[in-house]
Protein backbone atom coordinates (compact mmCIF):
# COMPACT_ATOMS: atom_id res chain seq x y z
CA UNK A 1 -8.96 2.97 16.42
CA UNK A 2 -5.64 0.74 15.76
CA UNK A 3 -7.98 -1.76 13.66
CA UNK A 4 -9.92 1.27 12.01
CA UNK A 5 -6.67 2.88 10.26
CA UNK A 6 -5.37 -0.56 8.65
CA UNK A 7 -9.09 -1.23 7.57
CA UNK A 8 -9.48 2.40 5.82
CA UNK A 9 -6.44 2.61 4.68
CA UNK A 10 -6.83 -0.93 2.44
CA UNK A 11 -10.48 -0.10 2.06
CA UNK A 12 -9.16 2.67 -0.58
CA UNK A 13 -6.18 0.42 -1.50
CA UNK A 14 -9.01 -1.84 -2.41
CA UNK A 15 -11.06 0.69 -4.31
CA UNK A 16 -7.70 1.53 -6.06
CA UNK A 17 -7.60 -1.87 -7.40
CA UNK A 18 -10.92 -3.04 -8.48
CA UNK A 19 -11.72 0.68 -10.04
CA UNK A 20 -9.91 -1.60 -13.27
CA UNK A 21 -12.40 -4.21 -12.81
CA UNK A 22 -15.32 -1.14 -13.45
CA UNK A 23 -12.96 0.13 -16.01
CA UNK A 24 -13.22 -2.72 -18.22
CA UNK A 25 -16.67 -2.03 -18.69
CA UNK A 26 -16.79 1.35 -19.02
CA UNK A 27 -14.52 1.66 -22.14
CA UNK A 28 -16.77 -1.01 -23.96
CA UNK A 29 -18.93 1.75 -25.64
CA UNK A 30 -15.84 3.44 -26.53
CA UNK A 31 -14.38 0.69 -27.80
CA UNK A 32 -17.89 -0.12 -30.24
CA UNK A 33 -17.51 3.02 -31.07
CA UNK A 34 -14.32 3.85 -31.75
CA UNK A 35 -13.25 0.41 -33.14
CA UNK A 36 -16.57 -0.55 -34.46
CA UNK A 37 -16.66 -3.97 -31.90
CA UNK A 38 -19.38 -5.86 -32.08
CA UNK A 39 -21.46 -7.48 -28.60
CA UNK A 40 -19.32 -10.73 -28.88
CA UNK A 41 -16.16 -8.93 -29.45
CA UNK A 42 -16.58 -6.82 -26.18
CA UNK A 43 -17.62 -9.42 -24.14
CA UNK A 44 -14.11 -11.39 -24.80
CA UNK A 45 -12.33 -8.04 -24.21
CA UNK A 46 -14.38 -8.67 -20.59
CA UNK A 47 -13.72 -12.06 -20.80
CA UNK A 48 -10.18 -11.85 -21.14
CA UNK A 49 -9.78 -9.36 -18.00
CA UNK A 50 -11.70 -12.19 -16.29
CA UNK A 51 -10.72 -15.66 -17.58
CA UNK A 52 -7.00 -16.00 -16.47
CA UNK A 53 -8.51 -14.35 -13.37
CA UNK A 54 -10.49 -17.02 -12.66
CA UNK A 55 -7.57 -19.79 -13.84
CA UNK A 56 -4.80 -18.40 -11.74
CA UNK A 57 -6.61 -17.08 -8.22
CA UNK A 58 -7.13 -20.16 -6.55
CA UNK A 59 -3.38 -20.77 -6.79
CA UNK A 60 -2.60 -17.46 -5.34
CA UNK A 61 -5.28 -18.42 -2.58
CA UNK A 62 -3.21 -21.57 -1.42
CA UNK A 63 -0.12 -19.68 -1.74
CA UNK A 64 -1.16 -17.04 1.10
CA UNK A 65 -2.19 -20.15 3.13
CA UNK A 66 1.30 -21.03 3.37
CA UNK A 67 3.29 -17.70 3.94
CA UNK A 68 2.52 -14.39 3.94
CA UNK A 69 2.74 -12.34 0.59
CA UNK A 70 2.04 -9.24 1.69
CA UNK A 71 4.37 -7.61 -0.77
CA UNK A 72 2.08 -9.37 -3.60
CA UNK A 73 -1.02 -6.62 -2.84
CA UNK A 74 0.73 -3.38 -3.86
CA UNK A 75 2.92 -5.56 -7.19
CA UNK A 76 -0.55 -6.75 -8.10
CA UNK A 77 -2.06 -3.38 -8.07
CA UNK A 78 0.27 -2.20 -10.31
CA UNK A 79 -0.13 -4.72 -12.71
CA UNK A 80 -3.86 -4.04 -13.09
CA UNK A 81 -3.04 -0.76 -13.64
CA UNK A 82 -0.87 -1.31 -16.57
CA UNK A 83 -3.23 -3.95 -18.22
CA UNK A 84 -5.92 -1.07 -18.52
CA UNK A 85 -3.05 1.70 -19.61
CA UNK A 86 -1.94 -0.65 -22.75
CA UNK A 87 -5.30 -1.41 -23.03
CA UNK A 88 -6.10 1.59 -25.38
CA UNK A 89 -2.38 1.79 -27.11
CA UNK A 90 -2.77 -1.59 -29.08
CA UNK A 91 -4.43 -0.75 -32.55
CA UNK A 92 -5.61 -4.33 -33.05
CA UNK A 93 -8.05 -6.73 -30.92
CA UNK A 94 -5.60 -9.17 -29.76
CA UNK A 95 -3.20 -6.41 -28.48
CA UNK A 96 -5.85 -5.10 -26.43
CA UNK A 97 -7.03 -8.56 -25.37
CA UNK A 98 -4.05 -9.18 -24.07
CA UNK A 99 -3.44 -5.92 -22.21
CA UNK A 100 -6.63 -7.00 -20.27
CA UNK A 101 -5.62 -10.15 -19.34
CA UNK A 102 -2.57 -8.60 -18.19
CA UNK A 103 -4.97 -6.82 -15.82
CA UNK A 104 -6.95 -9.82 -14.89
CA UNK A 105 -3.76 -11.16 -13.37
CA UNK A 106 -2.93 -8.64 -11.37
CA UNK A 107 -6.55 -8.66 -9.64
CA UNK A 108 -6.10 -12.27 -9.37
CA UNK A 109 -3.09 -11.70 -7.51
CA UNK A 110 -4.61 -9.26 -5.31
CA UNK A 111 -7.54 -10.37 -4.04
CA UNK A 112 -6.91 -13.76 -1.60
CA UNK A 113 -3.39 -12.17 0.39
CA UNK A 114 -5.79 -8.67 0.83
CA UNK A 115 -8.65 -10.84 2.26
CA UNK A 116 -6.72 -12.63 4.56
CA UNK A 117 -4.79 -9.61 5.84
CA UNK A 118 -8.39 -8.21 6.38
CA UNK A 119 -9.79 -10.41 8.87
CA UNK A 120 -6.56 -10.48 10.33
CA UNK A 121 -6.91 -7.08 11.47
CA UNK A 122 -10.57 -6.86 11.77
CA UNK A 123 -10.95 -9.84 13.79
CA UNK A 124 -13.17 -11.23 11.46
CA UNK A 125 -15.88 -8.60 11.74
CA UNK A 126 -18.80 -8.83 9.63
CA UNK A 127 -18.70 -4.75 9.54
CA UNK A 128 -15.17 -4.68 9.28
CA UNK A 129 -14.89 -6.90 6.12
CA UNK A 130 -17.96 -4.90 4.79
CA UNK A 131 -16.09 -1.47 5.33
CA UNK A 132 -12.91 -3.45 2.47
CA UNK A 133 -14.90 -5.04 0.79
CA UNK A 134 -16.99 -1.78 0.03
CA UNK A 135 -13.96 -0.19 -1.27
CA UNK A 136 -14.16 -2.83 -4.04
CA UNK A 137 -17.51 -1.32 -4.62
CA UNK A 138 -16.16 2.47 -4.58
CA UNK A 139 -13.48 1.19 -7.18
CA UNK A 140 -15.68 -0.18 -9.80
CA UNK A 141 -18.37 2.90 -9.32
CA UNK A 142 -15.51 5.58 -9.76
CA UNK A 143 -14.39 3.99 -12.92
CA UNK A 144 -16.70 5.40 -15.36
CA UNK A 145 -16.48 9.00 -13.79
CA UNK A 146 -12.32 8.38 -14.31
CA UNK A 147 -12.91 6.78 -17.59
CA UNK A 148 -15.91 8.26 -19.68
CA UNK A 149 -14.70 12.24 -19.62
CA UNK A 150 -10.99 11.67 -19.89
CA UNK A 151 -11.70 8.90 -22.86
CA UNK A 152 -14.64 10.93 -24.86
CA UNK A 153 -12.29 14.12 -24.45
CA UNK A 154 -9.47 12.12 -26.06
CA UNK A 155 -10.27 8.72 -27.45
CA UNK A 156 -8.59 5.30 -26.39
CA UNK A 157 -4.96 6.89 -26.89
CA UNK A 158 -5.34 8.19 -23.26
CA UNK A 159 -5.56 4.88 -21.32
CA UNK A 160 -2.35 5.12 -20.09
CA UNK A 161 -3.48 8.00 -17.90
CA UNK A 162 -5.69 5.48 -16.30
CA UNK A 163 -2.44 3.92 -14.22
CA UNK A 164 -2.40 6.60 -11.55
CA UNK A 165 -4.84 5.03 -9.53
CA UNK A 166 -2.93 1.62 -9.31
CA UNK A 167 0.43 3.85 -7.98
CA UNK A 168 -1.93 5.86 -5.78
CA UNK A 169 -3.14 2.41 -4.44
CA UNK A 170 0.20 0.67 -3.97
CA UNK A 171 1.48 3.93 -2.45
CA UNK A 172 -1.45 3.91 0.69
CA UNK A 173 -1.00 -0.39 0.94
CA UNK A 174 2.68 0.09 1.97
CA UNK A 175 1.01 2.68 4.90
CA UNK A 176 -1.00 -0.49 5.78
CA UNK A 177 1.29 -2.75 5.71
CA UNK A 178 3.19 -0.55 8.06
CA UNK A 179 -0.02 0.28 10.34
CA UNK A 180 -1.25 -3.41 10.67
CA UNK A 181 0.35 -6.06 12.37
CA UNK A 182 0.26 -9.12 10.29
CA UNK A 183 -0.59 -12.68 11.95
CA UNK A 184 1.22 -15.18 10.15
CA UNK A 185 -1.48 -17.96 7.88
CA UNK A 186 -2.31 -20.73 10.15
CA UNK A 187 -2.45 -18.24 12.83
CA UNK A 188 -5.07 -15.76 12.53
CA UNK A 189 -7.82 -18.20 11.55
CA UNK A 190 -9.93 -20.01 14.05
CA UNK A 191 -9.24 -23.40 14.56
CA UNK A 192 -12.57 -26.02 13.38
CA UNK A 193 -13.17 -28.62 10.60
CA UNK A 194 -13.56 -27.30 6.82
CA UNK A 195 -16.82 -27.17 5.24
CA UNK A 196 -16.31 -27.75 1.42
CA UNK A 197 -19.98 -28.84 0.70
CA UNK A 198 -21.07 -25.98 1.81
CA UNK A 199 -19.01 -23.82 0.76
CA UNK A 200 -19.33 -25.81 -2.45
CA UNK A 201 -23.09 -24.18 -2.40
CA UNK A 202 -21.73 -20.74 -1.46
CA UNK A 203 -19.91 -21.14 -4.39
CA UNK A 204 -22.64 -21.87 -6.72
CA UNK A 205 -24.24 -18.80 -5.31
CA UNK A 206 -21.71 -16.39 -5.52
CA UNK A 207 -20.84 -17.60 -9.59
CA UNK A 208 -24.85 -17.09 -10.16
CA UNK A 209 -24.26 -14.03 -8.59
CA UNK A 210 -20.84 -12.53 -10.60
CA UNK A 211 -22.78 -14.05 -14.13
CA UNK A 212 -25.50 -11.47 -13.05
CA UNK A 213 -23.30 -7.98 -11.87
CA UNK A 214 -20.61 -8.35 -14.50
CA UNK A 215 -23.29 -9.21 -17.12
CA UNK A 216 -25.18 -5.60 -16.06
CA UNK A 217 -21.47 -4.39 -15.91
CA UNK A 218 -20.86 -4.87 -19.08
CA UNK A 219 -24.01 -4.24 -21.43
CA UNK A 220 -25.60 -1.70 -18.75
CA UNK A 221 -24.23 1.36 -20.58
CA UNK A 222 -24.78 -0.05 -24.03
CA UNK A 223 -28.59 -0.74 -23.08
CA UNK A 224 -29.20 2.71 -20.67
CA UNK A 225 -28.53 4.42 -24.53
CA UNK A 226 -31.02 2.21 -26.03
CA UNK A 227 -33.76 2.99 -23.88
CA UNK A 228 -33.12 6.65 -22.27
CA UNK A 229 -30.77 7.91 -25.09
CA UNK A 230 -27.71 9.99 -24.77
CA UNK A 231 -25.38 7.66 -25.93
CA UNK A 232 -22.37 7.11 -24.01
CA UNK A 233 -22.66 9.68 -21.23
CA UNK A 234 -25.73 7.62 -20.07
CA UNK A 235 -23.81 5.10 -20.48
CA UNK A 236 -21.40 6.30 -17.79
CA UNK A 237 -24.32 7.79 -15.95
CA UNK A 238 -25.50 4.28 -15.56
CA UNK A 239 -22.48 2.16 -14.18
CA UNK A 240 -22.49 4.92 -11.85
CA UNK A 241 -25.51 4.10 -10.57
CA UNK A 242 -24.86 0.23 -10.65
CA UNK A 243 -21.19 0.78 -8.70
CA UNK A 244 -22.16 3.54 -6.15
CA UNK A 245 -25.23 1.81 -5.33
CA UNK A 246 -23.83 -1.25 -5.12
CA UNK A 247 -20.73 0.17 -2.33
CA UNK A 248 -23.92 0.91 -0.31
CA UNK A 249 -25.65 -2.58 -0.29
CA UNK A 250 -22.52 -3.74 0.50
CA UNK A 251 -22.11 -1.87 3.27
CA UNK A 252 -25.72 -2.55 4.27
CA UNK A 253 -25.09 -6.04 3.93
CA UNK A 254 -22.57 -5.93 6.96
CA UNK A 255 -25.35 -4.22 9.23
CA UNK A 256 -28.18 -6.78 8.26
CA UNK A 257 -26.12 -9.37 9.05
CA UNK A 258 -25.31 -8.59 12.33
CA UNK A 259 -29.20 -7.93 13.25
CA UNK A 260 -30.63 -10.82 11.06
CA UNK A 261 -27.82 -13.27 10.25
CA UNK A 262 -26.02 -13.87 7.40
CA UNK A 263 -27.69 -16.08 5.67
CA UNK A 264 -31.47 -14.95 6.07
CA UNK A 265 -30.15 -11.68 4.77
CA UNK A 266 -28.64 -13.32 1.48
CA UNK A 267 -31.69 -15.13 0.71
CA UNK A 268 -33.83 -12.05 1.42
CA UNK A 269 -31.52 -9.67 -0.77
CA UNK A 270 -31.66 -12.10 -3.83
CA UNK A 271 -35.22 -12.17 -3.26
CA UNK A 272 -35.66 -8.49 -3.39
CA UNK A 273 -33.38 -8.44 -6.89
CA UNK A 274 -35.44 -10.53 -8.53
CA UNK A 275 -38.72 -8.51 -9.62
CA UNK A 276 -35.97 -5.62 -9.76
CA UNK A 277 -34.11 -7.18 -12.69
CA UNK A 278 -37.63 -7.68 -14.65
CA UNK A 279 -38.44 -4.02 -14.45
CA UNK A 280 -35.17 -3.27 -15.41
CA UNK A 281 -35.35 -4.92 -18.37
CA UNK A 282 -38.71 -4.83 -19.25
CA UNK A 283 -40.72 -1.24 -17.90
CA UNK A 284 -40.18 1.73 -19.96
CA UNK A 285 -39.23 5.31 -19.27
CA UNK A 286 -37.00 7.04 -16.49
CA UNK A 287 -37.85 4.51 -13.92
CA UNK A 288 -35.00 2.97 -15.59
CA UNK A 289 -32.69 3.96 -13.32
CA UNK A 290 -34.59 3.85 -9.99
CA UNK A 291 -34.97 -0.27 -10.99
CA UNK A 292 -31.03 0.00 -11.39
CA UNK A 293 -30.23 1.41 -8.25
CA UNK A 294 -32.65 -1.08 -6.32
CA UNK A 295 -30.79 -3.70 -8.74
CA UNK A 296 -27.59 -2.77 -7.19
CA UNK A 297 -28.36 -2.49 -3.85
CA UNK A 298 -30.28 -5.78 -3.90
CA UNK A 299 -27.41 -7.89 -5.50
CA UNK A 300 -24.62 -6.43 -3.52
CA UNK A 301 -25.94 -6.71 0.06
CA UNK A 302 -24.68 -10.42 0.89
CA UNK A 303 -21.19 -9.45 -1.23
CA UNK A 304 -19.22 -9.53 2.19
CA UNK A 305 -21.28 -12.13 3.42
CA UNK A 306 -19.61 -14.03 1.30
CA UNK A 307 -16.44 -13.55 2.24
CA UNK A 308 -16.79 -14.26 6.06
CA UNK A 309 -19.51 -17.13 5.48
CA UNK A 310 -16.48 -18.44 3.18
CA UNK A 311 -13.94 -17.74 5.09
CA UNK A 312 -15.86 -19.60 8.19
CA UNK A 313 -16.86 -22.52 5.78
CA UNK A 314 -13.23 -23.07 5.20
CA UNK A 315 -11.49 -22.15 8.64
CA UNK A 316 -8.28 -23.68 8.01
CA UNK A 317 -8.04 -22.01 4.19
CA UNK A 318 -8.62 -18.15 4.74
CA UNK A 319 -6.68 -17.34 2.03
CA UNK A 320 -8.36 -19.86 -0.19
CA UNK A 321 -11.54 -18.93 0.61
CA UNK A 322 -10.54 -14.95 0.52
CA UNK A 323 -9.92 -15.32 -2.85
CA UNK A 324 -12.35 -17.50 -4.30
CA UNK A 325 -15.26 -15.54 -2.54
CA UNK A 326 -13.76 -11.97 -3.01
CA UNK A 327 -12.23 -12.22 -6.19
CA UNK A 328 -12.84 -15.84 -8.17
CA UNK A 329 -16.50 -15.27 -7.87
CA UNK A 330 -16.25 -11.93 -8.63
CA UNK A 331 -14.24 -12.63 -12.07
CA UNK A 332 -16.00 -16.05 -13.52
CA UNK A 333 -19.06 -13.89 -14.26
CA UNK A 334 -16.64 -12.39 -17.50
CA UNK A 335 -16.41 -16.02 -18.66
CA UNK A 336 -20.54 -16.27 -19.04
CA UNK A 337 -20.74 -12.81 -20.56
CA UNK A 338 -19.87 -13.96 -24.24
CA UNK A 339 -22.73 -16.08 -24.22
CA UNK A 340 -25.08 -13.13 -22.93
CA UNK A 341 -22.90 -11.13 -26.06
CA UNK A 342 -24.11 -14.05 -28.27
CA UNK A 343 -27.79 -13.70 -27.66
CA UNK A 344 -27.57 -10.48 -27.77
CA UNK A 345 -26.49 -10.23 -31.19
CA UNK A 346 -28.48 -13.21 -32.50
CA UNK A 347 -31.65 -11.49 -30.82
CA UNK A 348 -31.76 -8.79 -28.12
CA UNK A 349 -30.04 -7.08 -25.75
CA UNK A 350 -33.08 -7.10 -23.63
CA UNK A 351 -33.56 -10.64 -24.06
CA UNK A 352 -29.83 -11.88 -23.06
CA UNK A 353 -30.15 -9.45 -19.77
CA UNK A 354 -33.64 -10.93 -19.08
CA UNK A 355 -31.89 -13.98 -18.27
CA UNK A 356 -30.14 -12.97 -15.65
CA UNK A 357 -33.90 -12.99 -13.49
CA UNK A 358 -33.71 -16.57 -13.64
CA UNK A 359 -29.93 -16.82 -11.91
CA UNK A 360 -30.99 -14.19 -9.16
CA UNK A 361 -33.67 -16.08 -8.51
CA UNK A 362 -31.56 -19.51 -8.30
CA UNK A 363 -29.28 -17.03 -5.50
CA UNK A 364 -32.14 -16.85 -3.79
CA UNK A 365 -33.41 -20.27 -3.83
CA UNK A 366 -30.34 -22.06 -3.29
CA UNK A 367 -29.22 -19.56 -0.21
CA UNK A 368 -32.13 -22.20 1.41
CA UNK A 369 -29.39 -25.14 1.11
CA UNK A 370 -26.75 -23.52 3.13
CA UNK A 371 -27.01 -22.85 7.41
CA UNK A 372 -25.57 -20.15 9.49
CA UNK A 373 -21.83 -22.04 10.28
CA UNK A 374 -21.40 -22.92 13.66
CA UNK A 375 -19.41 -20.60 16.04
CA UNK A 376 -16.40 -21.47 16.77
């Protein structure tokens, strides 16, 4: 029970942050709508939440390798909470583009201290990191619920509404940082050689993997309208599904693992998401959504997996690999999704999402060139 409160209690300290990773995507309809954006234009609004991400994590990551920064997680919350309040305020493109990198940062910041203070208190349990990193999941799904009434009641003016989750957040992580009792880096991990080819591979994987979920993330609402109709309350109805369904594959993921290993249950999972994506994209009518939720599930089942297989990969670098595997690879899908924005507006939507079969089969395949790490 002493390990379950700290894990709960930055479970929802983690939903609290990443909900600004889901609500990135959730304001793009408004945002063609209101401001009359185009496909490309959107996806750098995405891009821009994710690129300095993806630039500045890996420092934070060797920075929580050498002290603890536990007073980072509940500063970085709040700074991806303000990114998403200015977000709407700005009147032109580049205000707003900068009000999301703004929140990029802040999730950068986040992520690799709040992975290593999660194994440290879960012992490195597969379950245990699946119960935080599930609250990532719970964040992004309750996004468009937050964002799609309060912004089609009042239009982008009310983003700065949208902070209260970040000082909700930063309020409960000072109640774990109280409850848990921190190891100091170089402590907590277990001792053994680092494995950067393979978790070189895991890499690969998990960047195939972010190109695919942020891409749905982003263009999911826009194309739910374009086949079921209802413009952007389907929309909303849609990342819904992808979020909520994806906080229960991760959670699944966790259980599999511990029955079938971690890595038979990746490839298996990437497996499964492959002929899910293709019906996605390509069958008509209200099976729409059922091909969604199976999407979701599919692709979010070895999310955790990642972290601990990185985290074991790179024994001496927790923090490191905390961050690259819970956040980096989470984030460097935004930097693909102008080119998916490109296609789309030099030919389909459903062409530039069809492309994202071909990377979840390539998770799938290349899940073959990685082993089960040895225990330590």
């Amino acid at each position: 029970m002493r390990k379950l409160r700290p894990i709960a209690l930055m479970a929802v300290g983690h939903a609290c942050v990443d909900v600004y990773q889901g609500c990135v995507p959730a304001l793009v309809p408004f945002l063609v709508a209101e401001r009359g954006l185009g496909y490309v234009a959107v996806s750098g609004i995405t891009l821009a939440a994710t690129l300095l991400s993806s630039v500045v994590q890996p420092v934070f990551g060797v920075l929580t390798d050498r002290r603890s920064l536990a007073w980072l997680i509940p500063v970085a919350m709040t700074t991806a909470g303000l990114g998403i309040a200015l977000l709407g305020v700005g009147q032109t493109y580049w205000l707003s583009w900068l009000a999301a990198a703004l929140s990029g940062l802040g999730v950068a910041a986040y992520h690799p201290e709040a992975a290593r203070m999660a194994r440290a208190v879960s012992g490195g349990s597969h379950v245990g990191m699946s119960w935080f990193s599930v609250g990532g999941n719970v964040g992004f799904a309750l996004a468009p619920v937050l964002v799609t009434p309060l912004i089609a009641a009042g239009g982008l003016s009310l983003t700065p509404l949208l902070i209260v989750p970040a000082l909700v957040g930063a309020a409960i992580t000072q109640l774990a940082l109280r409850s848990a009792r921190l190891v100091a880096p170089g402590k907590s991990e277990q001792p053994g050689a680092d494995d950067w080819s393979s978790f070189l591979r895991l890499s690969a994987i998990m960047i195939c993997r972010s190109i695919v979920f942020v891409g749905l993330g982003t263009f999911i609402a826009l194309y739910a309208g374009q086949r079921v109709g209802g413009g952007t309350t389907t929309g909303g109805i849609a990342l819904f599904v992808l979020f909520a369904c994806g906080a229960l594959g991760t959670l699944l993921g966790g259980r599999f693992a511990t029955h079938y290993g971690r890595v038979r249950t990746l490839r298996t999972s990437y497996a499964v998401a492959v002929p899910a994506i293709a019906g996605l994209v390509f069958v008509p009518g209200p099976t729409f959504f059922g091909f969604l939720a199976v999407t979701a599930v599919a692709m979010s089942i070895p999310f955790s997996l990642h972290v601990t297989l990185g985290q074991d990969f790179l024994p001496s670098r927790v923090g490191t690999a905390g961050g690259m595997t819970l956040g980096l690879a989470v984030s460097i899908g935004g930097v693909a999704t102008p080119v998916l924005g490109t296609i789309a507006e030099h030919t389909s939507l459903r062409l530039a999402l069809s492309t994202l079969i071909v990377l979840a089969l390539g998770c799938s395949l290349a899940g073959y060139s990685i082993a089960e790490p040895a225990a330590t």
